[in-house]
PDB file of N, CA and C in Angstrom:
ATOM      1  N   UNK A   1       8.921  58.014  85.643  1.00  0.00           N
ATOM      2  CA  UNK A   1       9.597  57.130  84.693  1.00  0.00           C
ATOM      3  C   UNK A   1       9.369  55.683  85.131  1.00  0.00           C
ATOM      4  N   UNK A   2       8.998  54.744  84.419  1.00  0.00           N
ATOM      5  CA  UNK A   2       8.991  53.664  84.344  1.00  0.00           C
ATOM      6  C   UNK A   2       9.443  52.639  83.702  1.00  0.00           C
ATOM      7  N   UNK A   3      10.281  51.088  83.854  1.00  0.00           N
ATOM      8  CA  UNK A   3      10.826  50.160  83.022  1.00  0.00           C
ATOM      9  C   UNK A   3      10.599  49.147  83.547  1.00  0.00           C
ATOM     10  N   UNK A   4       9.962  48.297  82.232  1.00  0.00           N
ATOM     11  CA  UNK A   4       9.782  46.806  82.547  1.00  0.00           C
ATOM     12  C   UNK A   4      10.220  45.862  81.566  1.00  0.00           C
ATOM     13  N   UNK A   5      10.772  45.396  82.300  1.00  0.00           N
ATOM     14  CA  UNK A   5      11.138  44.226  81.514  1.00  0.00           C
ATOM     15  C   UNK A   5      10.683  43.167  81.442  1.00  0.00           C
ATOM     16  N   UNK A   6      11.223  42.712  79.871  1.00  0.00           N
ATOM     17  CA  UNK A   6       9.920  41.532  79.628  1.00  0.00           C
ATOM     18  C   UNK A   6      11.298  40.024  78.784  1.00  0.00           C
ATOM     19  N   UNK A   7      10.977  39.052  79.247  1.00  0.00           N
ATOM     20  CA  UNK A   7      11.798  37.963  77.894  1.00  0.00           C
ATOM     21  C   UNK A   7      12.766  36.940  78.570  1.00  0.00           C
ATOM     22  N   UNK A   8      12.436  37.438  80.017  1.00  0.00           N
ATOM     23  CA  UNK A   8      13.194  35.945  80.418  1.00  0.00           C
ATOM     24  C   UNK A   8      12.366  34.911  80.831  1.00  0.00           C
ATOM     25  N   UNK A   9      12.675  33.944  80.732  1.00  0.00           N
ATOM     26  CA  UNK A   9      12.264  32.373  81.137  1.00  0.00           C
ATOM     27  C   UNK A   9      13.841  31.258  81.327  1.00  0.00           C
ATOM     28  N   UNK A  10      13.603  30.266  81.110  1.00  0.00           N
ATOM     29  CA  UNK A  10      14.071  28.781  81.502  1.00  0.00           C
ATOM     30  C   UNK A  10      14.919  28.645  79.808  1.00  0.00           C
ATOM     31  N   UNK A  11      15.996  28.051  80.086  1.00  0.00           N
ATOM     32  CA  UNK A  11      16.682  27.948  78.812  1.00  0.00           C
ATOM     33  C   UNK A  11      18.036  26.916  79.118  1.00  0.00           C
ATOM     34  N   UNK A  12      17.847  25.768  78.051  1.00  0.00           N
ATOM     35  CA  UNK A  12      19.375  25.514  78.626  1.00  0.00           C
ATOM     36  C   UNK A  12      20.278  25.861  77.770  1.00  0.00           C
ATOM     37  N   UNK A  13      21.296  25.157  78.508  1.00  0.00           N
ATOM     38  CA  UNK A  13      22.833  25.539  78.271  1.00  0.00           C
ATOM     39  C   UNK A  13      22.804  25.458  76.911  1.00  0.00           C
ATOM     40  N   UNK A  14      23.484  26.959  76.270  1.00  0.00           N
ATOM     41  CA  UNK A  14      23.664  27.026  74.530  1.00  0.00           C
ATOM     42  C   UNK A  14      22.821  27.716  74.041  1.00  0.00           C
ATOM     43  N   UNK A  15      21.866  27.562  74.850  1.00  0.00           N
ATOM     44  CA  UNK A  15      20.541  28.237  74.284  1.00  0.00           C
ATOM     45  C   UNK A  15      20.572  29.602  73.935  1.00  0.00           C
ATOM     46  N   UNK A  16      19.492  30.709  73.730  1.00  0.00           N
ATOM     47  CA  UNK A  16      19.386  31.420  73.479  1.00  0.00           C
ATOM     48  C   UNK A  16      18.121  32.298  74.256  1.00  0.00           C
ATOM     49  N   UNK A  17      18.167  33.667  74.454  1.00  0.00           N
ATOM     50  CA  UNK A  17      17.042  33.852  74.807  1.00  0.00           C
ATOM     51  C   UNK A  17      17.157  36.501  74.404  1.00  0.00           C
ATOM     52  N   UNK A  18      15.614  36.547  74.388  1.00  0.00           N
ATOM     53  CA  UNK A  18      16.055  38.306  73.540  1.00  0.00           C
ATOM     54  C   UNK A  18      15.360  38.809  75.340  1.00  0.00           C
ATOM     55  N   UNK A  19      16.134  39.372  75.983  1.00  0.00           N
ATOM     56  CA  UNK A  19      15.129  40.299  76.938  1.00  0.00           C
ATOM     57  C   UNK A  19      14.859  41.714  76.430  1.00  0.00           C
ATOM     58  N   UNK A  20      13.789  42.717  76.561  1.00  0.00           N
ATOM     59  CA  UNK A  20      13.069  43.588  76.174  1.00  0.00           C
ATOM     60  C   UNK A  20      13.325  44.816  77.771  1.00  0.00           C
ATOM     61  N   UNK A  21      13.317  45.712  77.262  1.00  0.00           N
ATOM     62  CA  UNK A  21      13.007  46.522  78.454  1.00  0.00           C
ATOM     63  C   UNK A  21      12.399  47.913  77.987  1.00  0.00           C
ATOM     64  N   UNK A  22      11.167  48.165  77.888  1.00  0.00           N
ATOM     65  CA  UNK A  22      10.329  49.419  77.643  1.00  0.00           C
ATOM     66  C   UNK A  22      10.271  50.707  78.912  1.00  0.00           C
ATOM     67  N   UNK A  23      10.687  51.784  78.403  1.00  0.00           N
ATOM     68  CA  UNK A  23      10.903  52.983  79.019  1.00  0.00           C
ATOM     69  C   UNK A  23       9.213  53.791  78.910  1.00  0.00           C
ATOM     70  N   UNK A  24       8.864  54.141  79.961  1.00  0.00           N
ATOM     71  CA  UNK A  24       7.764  55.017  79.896  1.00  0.00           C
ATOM     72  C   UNK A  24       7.702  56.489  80.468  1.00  0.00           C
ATOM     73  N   UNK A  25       6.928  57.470  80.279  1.00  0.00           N
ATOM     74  CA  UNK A  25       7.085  58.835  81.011  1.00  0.00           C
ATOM     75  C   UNK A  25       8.535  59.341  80.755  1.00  0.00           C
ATOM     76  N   UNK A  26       8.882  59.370  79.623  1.00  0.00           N
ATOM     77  CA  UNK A  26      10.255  60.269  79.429  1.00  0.00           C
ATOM     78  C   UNK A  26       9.659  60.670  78.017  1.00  0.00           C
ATOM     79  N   UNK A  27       9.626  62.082  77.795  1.00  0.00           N
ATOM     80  CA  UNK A  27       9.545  62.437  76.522  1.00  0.00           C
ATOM     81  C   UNK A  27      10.850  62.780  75.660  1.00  0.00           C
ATOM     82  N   UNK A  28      11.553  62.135  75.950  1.00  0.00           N
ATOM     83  CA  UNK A  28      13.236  62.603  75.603  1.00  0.00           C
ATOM     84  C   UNK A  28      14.179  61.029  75.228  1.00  0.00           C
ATOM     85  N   UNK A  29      14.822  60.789  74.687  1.00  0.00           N
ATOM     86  CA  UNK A  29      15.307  59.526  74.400  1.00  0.00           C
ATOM     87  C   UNK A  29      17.201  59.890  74.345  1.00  0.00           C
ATOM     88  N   UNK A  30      17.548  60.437  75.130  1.00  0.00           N
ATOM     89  CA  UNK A  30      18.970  60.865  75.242  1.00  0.00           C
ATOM     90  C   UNK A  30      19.258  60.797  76.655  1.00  0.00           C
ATOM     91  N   UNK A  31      19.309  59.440  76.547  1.00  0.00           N
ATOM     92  CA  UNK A  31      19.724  59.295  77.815  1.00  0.00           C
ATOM     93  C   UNK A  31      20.568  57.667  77.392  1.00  0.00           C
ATOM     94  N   UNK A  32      21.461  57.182  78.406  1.00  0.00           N
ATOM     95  CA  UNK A  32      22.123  56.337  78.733  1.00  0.00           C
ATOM     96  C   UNK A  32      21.020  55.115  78.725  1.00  0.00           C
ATOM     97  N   UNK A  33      21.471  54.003  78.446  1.00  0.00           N
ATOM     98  CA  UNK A  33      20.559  52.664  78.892  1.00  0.00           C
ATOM     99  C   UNK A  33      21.317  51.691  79.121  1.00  0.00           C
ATOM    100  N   UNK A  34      21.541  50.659  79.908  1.00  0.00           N
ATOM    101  CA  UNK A  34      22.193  49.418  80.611  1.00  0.00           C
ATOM    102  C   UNK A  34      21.260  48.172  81.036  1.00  0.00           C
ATOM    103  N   UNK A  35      22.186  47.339  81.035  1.00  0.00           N
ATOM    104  CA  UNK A  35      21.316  45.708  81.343  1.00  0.00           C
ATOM    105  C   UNK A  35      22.613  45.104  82.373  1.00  0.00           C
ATOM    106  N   UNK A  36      21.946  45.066  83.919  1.00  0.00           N
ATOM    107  CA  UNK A  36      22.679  44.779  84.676  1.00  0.00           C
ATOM    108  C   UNK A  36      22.192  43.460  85.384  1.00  0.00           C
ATOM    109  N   UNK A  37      22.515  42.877  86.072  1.00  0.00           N
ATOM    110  CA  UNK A  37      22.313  41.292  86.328  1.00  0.00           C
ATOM    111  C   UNK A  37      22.633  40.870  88.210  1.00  0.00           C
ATOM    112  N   UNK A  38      22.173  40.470  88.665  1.00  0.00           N
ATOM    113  CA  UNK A  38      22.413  39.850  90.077  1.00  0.00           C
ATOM    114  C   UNK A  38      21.518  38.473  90.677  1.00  0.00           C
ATOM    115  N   UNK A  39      22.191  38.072  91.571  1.00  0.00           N
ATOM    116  CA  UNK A  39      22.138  36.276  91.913  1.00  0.00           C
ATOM    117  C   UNK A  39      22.161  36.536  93.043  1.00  0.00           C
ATOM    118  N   UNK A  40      21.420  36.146  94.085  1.00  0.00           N
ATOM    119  CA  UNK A  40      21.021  36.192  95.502  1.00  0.00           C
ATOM    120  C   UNK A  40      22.583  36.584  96.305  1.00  0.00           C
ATOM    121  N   UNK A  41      22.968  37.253  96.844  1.00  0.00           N
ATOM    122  CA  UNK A  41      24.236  36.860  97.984  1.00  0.00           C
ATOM    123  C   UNK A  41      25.327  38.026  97.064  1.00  0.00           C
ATOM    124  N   UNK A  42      25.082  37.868  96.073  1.00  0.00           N
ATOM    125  CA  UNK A  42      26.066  38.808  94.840  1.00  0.00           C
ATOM    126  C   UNK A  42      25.709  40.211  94.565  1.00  0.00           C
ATOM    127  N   UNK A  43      26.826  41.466  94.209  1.00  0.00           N
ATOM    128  CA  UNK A  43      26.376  42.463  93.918  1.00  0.00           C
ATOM    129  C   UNK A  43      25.589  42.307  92.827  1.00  0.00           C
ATOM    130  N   UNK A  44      24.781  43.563  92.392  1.00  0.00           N
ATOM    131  CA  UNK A  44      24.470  43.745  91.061  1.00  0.00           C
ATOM    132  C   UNK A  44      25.932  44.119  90.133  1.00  0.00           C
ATOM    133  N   UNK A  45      25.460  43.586  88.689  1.00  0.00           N
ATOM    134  CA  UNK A  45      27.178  43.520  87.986  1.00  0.00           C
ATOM    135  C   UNK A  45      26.490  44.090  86.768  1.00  0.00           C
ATOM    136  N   UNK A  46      27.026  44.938  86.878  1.00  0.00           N
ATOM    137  CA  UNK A  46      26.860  45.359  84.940  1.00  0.00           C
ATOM    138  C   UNK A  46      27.092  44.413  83.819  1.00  0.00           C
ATOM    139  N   UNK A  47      25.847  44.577  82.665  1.00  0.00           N
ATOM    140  CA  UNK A  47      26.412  43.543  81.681  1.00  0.00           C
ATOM    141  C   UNK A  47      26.661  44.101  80.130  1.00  0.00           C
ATOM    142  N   UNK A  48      25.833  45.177  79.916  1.00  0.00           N
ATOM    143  CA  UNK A  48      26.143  45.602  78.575  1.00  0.00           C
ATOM    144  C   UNK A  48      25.218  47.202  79.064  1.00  0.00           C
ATOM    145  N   UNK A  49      26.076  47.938  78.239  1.00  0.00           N
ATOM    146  CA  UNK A  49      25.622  49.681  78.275  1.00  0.00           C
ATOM    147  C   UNK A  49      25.621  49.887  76.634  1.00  0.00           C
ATOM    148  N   UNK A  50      24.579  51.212  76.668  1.00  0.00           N
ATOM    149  CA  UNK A  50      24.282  51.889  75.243  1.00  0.00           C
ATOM    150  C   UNK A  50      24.420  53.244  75.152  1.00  0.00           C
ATOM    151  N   UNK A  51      25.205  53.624  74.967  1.00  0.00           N
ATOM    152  CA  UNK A  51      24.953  55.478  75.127  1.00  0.00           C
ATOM    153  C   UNK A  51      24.117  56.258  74.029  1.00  0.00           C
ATOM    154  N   UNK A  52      23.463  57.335  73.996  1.00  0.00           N
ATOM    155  CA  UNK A  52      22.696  58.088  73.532  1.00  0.00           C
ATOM    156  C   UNK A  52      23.116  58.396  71.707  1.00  0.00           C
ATOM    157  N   UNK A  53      24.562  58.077  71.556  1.00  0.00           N
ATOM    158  CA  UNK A  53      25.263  57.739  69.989  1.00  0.00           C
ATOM    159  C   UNK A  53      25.191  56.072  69.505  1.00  0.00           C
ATOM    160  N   UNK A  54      24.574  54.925  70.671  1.00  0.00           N
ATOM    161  CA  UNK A  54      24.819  53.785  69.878  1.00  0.00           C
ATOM    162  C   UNK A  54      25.950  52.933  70.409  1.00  0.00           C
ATOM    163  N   UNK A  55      26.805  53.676  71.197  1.00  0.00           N
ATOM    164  CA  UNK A  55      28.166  53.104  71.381  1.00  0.00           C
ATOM    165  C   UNK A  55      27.828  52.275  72.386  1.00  0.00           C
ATOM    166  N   UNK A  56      28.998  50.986  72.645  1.00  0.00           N
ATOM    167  CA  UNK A  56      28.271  49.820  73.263  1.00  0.00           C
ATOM    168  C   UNK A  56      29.262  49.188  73.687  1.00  0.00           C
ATOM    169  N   UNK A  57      29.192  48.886  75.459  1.00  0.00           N
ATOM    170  CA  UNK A  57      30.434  48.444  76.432  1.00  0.00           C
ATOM    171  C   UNK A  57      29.699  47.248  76.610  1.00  0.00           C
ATOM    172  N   UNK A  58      30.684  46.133  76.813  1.00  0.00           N
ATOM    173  CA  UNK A  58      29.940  44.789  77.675  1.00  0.00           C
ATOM    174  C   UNK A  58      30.568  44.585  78.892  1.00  0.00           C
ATOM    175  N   UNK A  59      30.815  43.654  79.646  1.00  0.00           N
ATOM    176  CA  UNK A  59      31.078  43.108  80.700  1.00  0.00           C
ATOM    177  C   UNK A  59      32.018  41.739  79.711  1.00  0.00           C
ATOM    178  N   UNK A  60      33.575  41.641  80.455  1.00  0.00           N
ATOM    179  CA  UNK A  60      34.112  40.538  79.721  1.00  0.00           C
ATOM    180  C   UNK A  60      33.397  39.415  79.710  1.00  0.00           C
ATOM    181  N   UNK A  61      32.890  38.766  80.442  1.00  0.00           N
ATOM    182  CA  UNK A  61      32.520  37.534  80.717  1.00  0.00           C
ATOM    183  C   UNK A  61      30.885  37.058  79.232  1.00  0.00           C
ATOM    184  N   UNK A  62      30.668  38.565  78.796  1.00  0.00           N
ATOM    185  CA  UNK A  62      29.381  38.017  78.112  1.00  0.00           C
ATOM    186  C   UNK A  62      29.550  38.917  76.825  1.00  0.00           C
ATOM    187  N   UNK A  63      30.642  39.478  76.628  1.00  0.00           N
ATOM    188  CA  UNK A  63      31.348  39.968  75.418  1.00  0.00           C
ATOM    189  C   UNK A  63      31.430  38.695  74.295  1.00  0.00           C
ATOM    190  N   UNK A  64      30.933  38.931  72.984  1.00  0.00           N
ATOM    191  CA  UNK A  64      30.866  38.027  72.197  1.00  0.00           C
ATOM    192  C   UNK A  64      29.483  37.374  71.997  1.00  0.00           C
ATOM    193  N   UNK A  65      29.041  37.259  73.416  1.00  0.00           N
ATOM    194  CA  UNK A  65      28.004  36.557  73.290  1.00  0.00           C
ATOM    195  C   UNK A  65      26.589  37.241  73.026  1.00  0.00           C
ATOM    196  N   UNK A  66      26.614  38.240  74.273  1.00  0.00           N
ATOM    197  CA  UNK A  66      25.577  38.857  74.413  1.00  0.00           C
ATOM    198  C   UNK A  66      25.488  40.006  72.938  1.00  0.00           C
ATOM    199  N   UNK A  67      24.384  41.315  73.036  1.00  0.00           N
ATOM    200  CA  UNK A  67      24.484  41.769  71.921  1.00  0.00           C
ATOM    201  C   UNK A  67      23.244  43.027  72.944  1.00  0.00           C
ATOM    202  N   UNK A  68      23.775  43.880  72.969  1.00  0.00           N
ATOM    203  CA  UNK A  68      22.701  45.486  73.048  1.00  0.00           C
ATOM    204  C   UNK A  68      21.982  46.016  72.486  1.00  0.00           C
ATOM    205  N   UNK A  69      21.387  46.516  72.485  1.00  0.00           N
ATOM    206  CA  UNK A  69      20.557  47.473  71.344  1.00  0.00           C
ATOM    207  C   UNK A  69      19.360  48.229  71.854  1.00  0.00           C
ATOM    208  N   UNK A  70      18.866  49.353  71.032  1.00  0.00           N
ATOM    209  CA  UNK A  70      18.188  49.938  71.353  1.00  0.00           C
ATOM    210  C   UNK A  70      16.958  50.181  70.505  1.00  0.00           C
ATOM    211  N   UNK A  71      15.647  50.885  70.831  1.00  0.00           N
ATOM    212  CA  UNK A  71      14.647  51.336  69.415  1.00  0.00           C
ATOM    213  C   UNK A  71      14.661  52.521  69.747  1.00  0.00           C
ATOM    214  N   UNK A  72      15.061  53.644  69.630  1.00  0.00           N
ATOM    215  CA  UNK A  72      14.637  55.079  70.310  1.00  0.00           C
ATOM    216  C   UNK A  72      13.094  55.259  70.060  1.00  0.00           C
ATOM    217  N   UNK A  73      12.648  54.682  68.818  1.00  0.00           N
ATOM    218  CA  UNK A  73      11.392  55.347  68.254  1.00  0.00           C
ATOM    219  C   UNK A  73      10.127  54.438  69.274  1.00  0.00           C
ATOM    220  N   UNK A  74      10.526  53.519  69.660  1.00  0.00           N
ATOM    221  CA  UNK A  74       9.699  52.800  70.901  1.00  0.00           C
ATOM    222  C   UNK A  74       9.696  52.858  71.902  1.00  0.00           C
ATOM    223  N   UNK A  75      11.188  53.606  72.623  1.00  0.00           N
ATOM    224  CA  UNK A  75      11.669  53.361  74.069  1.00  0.00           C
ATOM    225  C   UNK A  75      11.836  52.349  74.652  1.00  0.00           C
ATOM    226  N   UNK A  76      12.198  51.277  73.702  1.00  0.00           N
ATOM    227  CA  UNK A  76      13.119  50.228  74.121  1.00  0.00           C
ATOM    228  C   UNK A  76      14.444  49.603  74.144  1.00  0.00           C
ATOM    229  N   UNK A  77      14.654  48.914  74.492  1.00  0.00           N
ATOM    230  CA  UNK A  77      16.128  48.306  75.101  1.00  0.00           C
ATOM    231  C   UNK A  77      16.017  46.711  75.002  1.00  0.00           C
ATOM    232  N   UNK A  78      16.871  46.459  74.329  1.00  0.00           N
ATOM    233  CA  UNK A  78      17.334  44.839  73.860  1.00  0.00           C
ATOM    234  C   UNK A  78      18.395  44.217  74.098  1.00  0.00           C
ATOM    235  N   UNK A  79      18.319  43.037  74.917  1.00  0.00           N
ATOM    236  CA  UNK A  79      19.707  42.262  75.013  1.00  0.00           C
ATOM    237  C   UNK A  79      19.332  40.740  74.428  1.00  0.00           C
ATOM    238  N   UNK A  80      20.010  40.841  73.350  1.00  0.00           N
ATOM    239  CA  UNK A  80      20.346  39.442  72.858  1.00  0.00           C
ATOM    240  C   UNK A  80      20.714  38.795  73.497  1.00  0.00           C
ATOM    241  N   UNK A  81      20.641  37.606  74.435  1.00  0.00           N
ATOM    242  CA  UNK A  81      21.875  36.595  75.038  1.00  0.00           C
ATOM    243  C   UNK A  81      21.917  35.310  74.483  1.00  0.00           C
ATOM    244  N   UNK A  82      23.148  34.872  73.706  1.00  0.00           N
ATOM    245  CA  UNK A  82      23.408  33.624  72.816  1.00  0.00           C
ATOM    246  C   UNK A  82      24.516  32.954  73.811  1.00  0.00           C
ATOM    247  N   UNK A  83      24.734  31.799  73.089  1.00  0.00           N
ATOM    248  CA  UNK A  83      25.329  30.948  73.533  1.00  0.00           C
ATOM    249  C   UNK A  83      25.464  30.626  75.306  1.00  0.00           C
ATOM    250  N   UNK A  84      24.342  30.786  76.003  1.00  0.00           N
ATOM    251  CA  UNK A  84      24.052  31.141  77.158  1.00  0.00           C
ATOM    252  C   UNK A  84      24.657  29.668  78.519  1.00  0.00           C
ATOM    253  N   UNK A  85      25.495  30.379  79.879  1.00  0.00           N
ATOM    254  CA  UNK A  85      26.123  29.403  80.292  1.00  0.00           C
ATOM    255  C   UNK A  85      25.069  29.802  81.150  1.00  0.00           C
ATOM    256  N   UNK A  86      25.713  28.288  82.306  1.00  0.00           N
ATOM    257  CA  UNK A  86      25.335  28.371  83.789  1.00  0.00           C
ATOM    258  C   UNK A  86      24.805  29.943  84.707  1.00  0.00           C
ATOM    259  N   UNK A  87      26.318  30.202  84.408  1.00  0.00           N
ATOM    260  CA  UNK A  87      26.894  31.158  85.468  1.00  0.00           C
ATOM    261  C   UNK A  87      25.710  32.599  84.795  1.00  0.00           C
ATOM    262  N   UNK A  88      25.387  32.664  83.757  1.00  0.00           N
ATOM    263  CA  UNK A  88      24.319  33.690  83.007  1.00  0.00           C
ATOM    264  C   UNK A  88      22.977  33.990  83.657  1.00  0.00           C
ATOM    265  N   UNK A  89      22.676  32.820  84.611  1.00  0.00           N
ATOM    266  CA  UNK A  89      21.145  33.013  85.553  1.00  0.00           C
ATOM    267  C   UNK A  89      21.616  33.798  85.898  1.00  0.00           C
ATOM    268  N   UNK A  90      20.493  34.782  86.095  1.00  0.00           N
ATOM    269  CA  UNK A  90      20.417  35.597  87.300  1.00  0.00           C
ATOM    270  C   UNK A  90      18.944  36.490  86.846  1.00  0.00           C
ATOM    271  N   UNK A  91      18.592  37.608  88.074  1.00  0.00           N
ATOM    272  CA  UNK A  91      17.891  38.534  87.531  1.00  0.00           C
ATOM    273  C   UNK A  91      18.238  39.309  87.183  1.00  0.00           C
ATOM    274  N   UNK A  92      17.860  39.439  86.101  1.00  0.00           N
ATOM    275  CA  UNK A  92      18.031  40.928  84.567  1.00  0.00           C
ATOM    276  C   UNK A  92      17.289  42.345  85.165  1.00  0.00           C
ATOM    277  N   UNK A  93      18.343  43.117  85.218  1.00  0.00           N
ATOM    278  CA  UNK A  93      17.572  44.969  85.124  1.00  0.00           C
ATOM    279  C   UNK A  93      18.068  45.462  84.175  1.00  0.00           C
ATOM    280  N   UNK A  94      17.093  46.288  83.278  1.00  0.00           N
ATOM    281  CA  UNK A  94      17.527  47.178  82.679  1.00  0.00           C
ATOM    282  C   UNK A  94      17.566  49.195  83.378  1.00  0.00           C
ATOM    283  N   UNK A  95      18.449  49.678  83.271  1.00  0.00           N
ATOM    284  CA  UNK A  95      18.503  50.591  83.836  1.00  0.00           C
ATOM    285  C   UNK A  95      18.611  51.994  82.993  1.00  0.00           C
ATOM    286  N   UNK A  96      17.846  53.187  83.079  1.00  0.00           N
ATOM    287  CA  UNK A  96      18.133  54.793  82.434  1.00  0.00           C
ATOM    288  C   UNK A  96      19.130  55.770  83.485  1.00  0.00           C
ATOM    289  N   UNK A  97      20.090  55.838  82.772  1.00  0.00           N
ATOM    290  CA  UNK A  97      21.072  56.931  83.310  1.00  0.00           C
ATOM    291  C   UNK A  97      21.712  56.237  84.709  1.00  0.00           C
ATOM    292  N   UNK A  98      21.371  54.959  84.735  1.00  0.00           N
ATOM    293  CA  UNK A  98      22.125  54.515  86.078  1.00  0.00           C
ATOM    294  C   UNK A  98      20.833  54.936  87.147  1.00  0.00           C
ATOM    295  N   UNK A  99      19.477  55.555  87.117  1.00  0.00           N
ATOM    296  CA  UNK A  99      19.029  56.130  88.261  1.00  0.00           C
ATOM    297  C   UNK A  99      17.900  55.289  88.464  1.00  0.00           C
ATOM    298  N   UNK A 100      17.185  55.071  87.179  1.00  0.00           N
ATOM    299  CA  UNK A 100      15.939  54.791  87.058  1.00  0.00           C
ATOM    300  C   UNK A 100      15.896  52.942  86.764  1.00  0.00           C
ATOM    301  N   UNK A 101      15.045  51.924  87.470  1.00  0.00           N
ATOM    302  CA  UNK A 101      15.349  51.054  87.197  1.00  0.00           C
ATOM    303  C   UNK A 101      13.986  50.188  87.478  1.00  0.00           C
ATOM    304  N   UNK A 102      14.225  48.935  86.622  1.00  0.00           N
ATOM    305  CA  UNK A 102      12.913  48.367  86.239  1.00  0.00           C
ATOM    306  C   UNK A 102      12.672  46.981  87.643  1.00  0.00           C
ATOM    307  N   UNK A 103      12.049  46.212  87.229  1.00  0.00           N
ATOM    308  CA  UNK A 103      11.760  44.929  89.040  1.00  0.00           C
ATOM    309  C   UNK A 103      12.202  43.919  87.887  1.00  0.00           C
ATOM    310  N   UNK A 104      13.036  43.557  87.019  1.00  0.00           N
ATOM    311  CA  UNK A 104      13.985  43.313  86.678  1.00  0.00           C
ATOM    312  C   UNK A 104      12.966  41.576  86.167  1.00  0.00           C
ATOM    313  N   UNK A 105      13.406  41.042  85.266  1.00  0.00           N
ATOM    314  CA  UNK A 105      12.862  39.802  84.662  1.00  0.00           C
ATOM    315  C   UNK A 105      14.329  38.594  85.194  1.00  0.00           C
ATOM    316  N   UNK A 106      13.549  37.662  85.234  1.00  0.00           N
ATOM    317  CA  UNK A 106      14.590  36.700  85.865  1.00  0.00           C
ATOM    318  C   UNK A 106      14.772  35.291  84.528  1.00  0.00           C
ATOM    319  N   UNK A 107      16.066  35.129  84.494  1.00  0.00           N
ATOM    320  CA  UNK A 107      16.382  34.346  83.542  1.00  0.00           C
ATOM    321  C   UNK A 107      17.341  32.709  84.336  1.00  0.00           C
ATOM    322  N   UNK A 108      16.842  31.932  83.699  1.00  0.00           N
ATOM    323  CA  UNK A 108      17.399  30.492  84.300  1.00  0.00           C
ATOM    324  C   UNK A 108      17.778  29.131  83.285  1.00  0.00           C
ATOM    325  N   UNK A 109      19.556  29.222  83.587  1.00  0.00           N
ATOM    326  CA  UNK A 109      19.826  28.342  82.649  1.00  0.00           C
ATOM    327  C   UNK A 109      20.534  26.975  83.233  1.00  0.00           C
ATOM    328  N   UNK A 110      19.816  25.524  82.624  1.00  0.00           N
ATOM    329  CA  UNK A 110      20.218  24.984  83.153  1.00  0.00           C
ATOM    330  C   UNK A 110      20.632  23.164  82.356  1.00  0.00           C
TER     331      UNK A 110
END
């Protein structure tokens, strides 16, 4: 299994930016998907989950803002992030079932 993520860059404050995360080697699309986030010195922190029905948890801090989603028919994974603060840098993973996880795209707002 493989995931990479693709869609971060440099953005300032307010801005906007879509990260991508493509699933490979799974012939099955029932599985869990997540977009989790970490900053040098800091745990990794969960930021938004998708379960295998659509249903969709955030993290308070990016509730409202952010936005999940999925393509089953592509094996991808989408996080909208709008109205984007400071504290929002970090590097982006997207993750399958919590096990499987991508070298994560790095996003910087400033």
């Amino acid at each position: 299994v493989q995931l990479v993520e693709s869609g971060g860059g440099s953005v300032q404050t307010g801005g906007s930016l879509r990260l991508s995360c493509t699933v490979s080697g799974l012939t099955r699309n029932n599985y869990c998907m997540g977009w989790f986030r970490q900053v040098p010195a800091n745990r990794r922190e969960g930021v938004g989950v998708i379960d295998t029905n659509g249903g969709k948890s955030y993290t308070d801090s990016v509730r409202g803002r952010f936005t999940i989603s999925r393509d089953n028919t592509k094996n991808e994974l989408y996080l909208q992030m709008s109205s984007l603060k400071s504290e929002d840098a970090a590097l982006y993973y997207c993750s399958r079932d919590f096990a499987d996880w991508g070298q994560g795209t790095q996003v910087t707002v400033s």
